[in-house]
Protein backbone atom coordinates (compact mmCIF):
# COMPACT_ATOMS: atom_id res chain seq x y z
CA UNK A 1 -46.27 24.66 23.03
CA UNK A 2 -49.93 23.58 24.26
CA UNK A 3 -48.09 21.26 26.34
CA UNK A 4 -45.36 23.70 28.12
CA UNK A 5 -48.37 25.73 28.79
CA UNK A 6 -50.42 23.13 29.80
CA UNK A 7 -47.84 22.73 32.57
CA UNK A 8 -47.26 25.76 33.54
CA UNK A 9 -51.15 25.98 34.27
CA UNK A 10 -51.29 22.97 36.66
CA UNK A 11 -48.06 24.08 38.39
CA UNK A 12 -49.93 27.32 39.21
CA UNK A 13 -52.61 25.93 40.31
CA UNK A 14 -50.43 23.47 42.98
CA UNK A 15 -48.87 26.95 44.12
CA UNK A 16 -52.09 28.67 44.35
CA UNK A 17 -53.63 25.18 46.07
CA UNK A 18 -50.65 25.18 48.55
CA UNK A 19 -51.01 28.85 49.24
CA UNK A 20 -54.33 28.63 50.32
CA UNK A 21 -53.76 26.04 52.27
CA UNK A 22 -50.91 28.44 53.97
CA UNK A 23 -53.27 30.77 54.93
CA UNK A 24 -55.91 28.33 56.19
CA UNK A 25 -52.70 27.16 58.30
CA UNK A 26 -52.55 30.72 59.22
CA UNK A 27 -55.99 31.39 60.42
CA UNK A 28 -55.80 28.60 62.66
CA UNK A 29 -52.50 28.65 64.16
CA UNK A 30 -53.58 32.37 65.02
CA UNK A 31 -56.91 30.92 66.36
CA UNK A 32 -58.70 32.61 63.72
CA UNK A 33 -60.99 29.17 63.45
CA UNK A 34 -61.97 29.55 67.41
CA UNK A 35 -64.59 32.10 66.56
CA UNK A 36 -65.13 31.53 62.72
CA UNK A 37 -65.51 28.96 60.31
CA UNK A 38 -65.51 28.88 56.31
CA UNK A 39 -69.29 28.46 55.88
CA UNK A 40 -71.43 29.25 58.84
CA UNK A 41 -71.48 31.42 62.06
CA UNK A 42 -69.99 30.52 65.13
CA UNK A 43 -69.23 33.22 67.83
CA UNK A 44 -68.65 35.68 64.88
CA UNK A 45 -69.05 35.22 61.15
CA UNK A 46 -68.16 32.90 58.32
CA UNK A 47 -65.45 34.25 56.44
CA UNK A 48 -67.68 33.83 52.94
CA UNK A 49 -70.24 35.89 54.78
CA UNK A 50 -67.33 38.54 55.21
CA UNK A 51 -65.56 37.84 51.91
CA UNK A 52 -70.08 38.44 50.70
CA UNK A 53 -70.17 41.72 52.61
CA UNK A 54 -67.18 42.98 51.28
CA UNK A 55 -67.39 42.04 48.08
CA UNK A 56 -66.45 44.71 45.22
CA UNK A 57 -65.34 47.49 47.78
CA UNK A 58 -61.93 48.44 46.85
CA UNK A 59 -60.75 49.33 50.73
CA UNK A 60 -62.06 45.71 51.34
CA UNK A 61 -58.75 44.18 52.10
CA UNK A 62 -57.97 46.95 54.33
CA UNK A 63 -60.96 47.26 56.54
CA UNK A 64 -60.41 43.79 56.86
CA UNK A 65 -56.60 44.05 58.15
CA UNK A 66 -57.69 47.16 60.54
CA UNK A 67 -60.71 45.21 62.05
CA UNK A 68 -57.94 42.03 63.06
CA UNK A 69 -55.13 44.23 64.01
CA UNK A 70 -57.12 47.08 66.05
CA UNK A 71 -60.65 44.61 66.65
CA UNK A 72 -64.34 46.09 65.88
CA UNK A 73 -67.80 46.27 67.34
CA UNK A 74 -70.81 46.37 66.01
CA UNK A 75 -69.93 45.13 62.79
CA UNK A 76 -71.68 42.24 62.71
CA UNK A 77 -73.92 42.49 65.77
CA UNK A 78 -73.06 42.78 69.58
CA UNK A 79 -70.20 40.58 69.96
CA UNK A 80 -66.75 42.47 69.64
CA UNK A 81 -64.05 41.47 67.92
CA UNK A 82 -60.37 41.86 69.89
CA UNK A 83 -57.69 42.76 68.30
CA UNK A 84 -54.97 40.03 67.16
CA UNK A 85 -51.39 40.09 67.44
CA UNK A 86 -50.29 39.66 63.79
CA UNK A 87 -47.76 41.29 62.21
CA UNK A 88 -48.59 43.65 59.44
CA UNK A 89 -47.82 40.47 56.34
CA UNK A 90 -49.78 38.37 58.41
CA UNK A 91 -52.64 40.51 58.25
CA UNK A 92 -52.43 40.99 55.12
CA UNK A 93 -52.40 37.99 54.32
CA UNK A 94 -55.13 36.80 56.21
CA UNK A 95 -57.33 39.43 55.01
CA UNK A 96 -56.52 38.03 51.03
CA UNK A 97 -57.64 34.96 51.98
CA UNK A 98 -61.05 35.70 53.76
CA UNK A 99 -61.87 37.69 50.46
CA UNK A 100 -60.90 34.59 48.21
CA UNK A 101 -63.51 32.48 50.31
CA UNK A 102 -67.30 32.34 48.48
């Protein structure tokens, strides 16, 4: 039994691994990564500085979606943000994944 579960745990763990990994794919084939990065500021943020600010706010996920679909300014200082052409999944998706980054 320790066993079956044993695997079960490392299989969701490759899934979770390879879905990260998806949305990494994501945030750079929408060119997410030309003004971000994981762990320090380029033009705008790092996502763990977003996932930071964020953090414990239940609308989180969807201030998150509105500020890539629609853009924002002022946010995070003078630079604006434009909005993205994503699709409402991709979005979402995206938005998931900045909050899993610390």
């Amino acid at each position: 039994m320790k066993t079956v579960l044993l695997v079960l745990l490392a299989c969701a763990g490759i899934a979770m691994g390879g879905q990260a990994r998806a949305n990494a794919d994501l945030a750079k084939a929408k060119n997410c990564m030309g003004c971000h990065a994981l762990d320090k500021k380029v033009l705008g943020p790092a996502f763990k500085d977003v996932a930071a600010k964020y953090k414990g706010q239940k609308d989180a996920e969807a201030k998150i979606v509105t500020s890539l679909t629609k853009g924002s300014t002022g946010v995070w200082g003078p630079m604006a943000m434009p909005p993205n052409a994503l699709s409402a999944a991709e979005a979402k998706t995206l938005a998931g994944w900045v909050m899993a980054q610390k």
